[in-house]
Protein backbone atom coordinates (compact mmCIF):
# COMPACT_ATOMS: atom_id res chain seq x y z
CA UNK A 1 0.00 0.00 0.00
CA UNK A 2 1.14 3.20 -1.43
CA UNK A 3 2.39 5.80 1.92
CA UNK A 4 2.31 9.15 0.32
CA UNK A 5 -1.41 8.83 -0.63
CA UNK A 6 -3.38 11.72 1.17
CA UNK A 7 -7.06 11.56 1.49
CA UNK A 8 -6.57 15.75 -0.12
CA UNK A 9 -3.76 14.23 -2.97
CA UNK A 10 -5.85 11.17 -3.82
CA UNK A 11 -9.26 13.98 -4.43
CA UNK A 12 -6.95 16.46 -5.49
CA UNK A 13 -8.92 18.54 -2.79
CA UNK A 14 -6.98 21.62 -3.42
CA UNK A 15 -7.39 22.02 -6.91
CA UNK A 16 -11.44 20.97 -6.72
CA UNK A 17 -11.66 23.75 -3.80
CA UNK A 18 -9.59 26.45 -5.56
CA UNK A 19 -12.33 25.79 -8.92
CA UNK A 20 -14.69 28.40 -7.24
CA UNK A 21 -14.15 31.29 -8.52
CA UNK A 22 -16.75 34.54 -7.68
CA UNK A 23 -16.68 37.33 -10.28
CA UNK A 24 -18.63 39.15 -7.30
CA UNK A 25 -18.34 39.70 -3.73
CA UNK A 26 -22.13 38.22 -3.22
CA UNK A 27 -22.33 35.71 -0.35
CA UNK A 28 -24.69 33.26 -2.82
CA UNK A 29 -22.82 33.25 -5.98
CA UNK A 30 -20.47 30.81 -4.01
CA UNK A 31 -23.54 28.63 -3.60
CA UNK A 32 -24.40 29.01 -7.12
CA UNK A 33 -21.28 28.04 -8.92
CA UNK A 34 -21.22 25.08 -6.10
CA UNK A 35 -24.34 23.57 -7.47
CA UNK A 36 -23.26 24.06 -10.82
CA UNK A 37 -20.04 22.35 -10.47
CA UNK A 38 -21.62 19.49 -8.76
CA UNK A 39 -24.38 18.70 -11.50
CA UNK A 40 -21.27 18.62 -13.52
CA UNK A 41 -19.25 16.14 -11.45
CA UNK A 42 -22.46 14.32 -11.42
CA UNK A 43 -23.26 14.12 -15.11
CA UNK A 44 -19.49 12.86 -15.59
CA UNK A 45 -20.77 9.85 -13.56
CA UNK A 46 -23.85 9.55 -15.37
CA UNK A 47 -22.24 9.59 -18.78
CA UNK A 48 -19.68 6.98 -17.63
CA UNK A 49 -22.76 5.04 -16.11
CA UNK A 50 -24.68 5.12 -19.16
CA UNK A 51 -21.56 4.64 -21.78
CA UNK A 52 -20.76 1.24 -19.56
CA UNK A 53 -24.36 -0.14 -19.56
CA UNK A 54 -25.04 0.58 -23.66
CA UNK A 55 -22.09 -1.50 -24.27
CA UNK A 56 -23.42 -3.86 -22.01
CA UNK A 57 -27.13 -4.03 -23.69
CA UNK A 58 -25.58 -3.86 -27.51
CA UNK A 59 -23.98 -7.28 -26.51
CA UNK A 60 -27.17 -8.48 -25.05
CA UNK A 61 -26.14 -8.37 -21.42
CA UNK A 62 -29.11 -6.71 -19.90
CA UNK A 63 -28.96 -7.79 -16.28
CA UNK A 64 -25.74 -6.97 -15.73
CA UNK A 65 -26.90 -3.76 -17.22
CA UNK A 66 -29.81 -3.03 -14.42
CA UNK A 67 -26.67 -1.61 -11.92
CA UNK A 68 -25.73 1.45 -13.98
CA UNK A 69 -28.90 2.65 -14.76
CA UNK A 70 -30.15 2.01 -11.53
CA UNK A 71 -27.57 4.14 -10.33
CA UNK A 72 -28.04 6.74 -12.88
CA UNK A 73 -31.41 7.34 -11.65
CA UNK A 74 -30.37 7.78 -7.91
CA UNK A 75 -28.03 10.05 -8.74
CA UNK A 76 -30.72 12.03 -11.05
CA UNK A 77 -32.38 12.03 -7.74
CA UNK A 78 -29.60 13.60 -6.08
CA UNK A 79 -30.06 16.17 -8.64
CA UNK A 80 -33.18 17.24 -7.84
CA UNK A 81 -33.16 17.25 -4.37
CA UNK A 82 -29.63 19.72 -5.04
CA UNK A 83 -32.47 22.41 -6.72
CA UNK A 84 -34.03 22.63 -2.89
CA UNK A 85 -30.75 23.89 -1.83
CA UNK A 86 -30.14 26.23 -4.75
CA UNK A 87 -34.02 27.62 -3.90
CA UNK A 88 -32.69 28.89 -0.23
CA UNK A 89 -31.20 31.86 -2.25
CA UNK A 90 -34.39 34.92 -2.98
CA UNK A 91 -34.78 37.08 -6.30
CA UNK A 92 -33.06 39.64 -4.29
CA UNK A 93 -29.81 37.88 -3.15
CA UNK A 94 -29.31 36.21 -6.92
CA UNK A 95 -29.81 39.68 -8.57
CA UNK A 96 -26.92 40.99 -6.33
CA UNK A 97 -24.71 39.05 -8.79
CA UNK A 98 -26.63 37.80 -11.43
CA UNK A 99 -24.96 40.38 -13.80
CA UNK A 100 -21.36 38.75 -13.49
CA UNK A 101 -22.73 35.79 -15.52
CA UNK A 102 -22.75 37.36 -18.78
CA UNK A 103 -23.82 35.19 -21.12
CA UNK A 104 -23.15 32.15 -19.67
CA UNK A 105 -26.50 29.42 -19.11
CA UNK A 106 -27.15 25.98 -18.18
CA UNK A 107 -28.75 25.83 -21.71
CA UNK A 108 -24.70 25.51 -22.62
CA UNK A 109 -23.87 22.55 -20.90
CA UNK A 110 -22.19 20.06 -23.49
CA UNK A 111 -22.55 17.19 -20.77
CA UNK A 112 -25.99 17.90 -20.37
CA UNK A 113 -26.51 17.44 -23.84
CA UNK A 114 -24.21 14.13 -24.38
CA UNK A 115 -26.24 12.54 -21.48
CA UNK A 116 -29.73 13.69 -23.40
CA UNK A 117 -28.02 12.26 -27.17
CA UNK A 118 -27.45 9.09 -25.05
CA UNK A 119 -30.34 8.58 -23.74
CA UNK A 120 -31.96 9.48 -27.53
CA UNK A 121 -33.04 12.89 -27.48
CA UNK A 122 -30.74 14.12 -30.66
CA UNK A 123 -30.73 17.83 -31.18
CA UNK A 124 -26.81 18.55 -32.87
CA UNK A 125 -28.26 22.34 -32.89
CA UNK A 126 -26.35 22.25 -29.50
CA UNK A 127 -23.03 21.31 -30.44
CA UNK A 128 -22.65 25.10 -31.91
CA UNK A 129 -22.50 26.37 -28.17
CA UNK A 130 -18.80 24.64 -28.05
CA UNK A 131 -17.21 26.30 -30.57
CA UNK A 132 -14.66 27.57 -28.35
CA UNK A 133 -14.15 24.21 -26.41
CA UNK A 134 -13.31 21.65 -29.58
CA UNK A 135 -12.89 18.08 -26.64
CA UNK A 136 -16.02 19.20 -25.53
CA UNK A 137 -17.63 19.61 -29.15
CA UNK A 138 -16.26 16.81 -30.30
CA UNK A 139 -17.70 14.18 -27.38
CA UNK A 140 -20.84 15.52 -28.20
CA UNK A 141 -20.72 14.75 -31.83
CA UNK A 142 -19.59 11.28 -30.90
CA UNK A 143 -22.64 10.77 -28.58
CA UNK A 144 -24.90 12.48 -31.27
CA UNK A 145 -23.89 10.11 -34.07
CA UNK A 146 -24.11 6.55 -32.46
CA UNK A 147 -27.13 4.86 -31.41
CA UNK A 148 -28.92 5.74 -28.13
CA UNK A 149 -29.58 3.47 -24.87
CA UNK A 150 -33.28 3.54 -26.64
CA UNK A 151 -31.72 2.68 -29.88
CA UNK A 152 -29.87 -0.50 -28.45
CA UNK A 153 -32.93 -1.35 -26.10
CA UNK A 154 -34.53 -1.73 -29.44
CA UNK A 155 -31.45 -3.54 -30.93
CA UNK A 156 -31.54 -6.22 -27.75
CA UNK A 157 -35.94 -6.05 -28.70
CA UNK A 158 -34.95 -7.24 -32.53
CA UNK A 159 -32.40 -9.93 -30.93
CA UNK A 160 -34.96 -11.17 -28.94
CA UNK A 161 -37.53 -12.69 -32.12
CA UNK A 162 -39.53 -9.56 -31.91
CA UNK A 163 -40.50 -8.20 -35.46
CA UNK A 164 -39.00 -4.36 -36.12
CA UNK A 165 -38.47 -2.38 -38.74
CA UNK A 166 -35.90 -2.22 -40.61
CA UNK A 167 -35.22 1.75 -40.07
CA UNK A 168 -35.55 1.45 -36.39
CA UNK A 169 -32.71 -0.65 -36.50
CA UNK A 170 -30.62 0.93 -39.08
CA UNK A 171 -31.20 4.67 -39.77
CA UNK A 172 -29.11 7.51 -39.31
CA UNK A 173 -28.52 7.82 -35.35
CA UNK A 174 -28.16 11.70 -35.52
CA UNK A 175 -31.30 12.56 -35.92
CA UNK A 176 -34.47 12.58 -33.81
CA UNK A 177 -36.07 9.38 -33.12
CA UNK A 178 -39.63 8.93 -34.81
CA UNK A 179 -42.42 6.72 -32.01
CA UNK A 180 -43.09 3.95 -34.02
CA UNK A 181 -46.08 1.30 -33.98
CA UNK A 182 -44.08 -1.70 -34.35
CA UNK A 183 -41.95 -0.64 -31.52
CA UNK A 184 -44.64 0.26 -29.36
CA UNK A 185 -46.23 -3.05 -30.41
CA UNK A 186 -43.31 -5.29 -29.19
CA UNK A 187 -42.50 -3.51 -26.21
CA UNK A 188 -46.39 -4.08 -25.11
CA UNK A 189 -45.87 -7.93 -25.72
CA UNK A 190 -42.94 -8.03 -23.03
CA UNK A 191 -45.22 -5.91 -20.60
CA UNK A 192 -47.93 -8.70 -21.32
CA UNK A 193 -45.68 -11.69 -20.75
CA UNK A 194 -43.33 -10.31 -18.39
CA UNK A 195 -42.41 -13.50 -16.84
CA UNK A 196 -40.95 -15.15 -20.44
CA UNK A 197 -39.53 -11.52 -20.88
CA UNK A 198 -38.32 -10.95 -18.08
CA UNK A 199 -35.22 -9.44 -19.03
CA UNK A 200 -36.59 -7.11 -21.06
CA UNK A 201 -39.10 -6.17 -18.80
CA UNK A 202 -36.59 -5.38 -16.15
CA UNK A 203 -34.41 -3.56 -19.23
CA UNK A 204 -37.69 -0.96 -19.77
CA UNK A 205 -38.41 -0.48 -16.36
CA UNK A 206 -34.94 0.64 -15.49
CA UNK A 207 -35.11 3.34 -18.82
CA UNK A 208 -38.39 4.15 -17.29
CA UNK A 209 -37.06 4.88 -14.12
CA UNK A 210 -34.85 6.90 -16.15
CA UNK A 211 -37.15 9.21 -17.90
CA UNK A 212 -39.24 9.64 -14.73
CA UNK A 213 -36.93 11.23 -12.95
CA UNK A 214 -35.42 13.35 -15.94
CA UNK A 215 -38.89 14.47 -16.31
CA UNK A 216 -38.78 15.13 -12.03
CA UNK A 217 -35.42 17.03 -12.31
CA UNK A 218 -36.65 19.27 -15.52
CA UNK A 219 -39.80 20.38 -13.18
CA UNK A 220 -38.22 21.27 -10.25
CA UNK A 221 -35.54 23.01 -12.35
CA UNK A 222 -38.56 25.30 -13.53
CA UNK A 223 -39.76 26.30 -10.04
CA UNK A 224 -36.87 26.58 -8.65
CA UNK A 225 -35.88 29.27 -11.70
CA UNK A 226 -39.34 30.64 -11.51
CA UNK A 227 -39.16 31.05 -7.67
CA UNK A 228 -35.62 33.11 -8.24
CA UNK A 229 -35.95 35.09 -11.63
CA UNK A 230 -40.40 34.63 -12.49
CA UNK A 231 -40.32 34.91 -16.21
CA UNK A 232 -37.33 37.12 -16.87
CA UNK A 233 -35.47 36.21 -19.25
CA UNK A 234 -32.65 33.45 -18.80
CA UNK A 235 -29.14 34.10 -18.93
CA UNK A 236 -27.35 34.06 -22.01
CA UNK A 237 -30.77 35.19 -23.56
CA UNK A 238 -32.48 31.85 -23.20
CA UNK A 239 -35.59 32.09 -22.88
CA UNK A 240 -36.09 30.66 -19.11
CA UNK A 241 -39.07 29.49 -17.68
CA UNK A 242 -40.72 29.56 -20.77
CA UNK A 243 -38.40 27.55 -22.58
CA UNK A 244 -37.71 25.12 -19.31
CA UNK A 245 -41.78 24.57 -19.85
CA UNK A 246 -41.20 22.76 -23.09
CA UNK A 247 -38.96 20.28 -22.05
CA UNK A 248 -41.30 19.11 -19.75
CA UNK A 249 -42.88 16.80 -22.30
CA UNK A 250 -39.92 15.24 -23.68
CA UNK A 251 -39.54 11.77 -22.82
CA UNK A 252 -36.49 9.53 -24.23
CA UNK A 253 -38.18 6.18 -24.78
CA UNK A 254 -41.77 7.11 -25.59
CA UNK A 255 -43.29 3.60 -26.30
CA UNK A 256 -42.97 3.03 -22.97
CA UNK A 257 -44.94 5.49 -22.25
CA UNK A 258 -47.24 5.33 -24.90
CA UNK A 259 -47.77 0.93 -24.56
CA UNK A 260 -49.30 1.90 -21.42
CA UNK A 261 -52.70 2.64 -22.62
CA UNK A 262 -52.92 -0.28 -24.43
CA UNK A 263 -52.74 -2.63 -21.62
């Protein structure tokens, strides 16, 4: 066992606590870059997570698969719960400050955006916000142009007998994935039989679990932005609450969703 390990050298404690860096002298905007640096650390873990468990599905190894995405889901809960914290500081205390962030937004975050491509949710109109950060471009492009967890949930579907077409399986992968019957067809079938699929069944309740609490972080993200800024607009001229509204529908594996009503 290694002697000149630290606990601080092993975290590398004083470069993670020398990353905050106030443009203000505002008590909160120490808070605020805080949170934001942790959903970052977080979505490294997620993207890790998730990049380890679609390899794992593509080869048709979907229980060893149920760990990752479990624990992508408890840290999505993590999250959420961080937005309570981030809610302690008022309209007045974040307008103290708020000017020091320019034009800098959430809306901007490239691993925000490789976790969404991942998951299936393929908009490459993002990838333009990194022009100044080429690694960063460049992972998203990589994430944008393979298939998505939903893609290979559907590849592991097609390996299992079920009947799908051929451009779910084969398409181009950068582009925005179309509901489809078929899909929504064979996905019911497991939910009907879940003891001969039982695999699979486990496989779409852990994506599921997934998109419910995306869906539960994206809605407390819009109250806790309402609560602070009410329907200013966002910074880097996003269009805030409004536009955090729209995600609200978006769901990355929407036969799941959809087979529901058909049971």
């Amino acid at each position: 066992m290694s002697t000149d390990v630290t606990y601080a050298s092993y975290l590398a404690l004083d470069e993670i606590l020398a990353a905050q860096r106030p443009h203000s002298d505002r008590h909160d905007e120490l808070l605020f870059i805080i949170i934001h640096q942790t959903k970052e650390l977080w979505l490294k873990q997620i993207i890790a997570e998730l990049t380890l468990a679609k390899a794992m599905v593509r080869a048709g190894d979907l229980v060893p698969a149920y760990k990752g995405l479990a624990r992508v889901s408890r840290i999505q809960t993590v999250m959420t719960v961080s937005w309570d914290v981030l809610a302690t500081m008022t309209p007045a205390d974040y307008s103290r400050f708020r000017h020091v962030l320019g034009s800098s937004s959430g809306f901007q975050s490239d691993q925000f955006r490789t976790v969404e491509y991942m998951l299936g949710l393929k908009d490459g109109r993002f990838i333009a916000y990194q022009e100044d950060r080429p690694a960063a471009a460049a992972a998203m492009a990589e994430a944008l142009g393979q298939p998505s967890l939903w893609d290979d949930a559907n590849a592991a579907l097609a390996a299992a007998g079920f009947a799908l077409p051929p451009h779910i399986l084969a398409r181009d992968w950068s582009q925005p994935y179309a509901p489809d019957p078929a899909v929504e067809a064979g996905w019911a079938q497991v939910y009907r039989d879940p003891a001969r699929w039982w695999e699979l069944y486990q496989l779409a309740e852990k994506l599921v679990d997934l998109d419910d609490a995306m869906t539960a972080w994206r809605h407390k993200h819009v109250l806790t932005v309402e609560r602070i800024i009410g329907g200013k607009t966002g910074t880097g001229g996003t269009a805030g609450v409004k536009y955090l509204q729209s995600t609200l529908a978006k769901r990355a594996f929407p036969e799941l969703w959809s087979l529901r009503t058909t049971l």
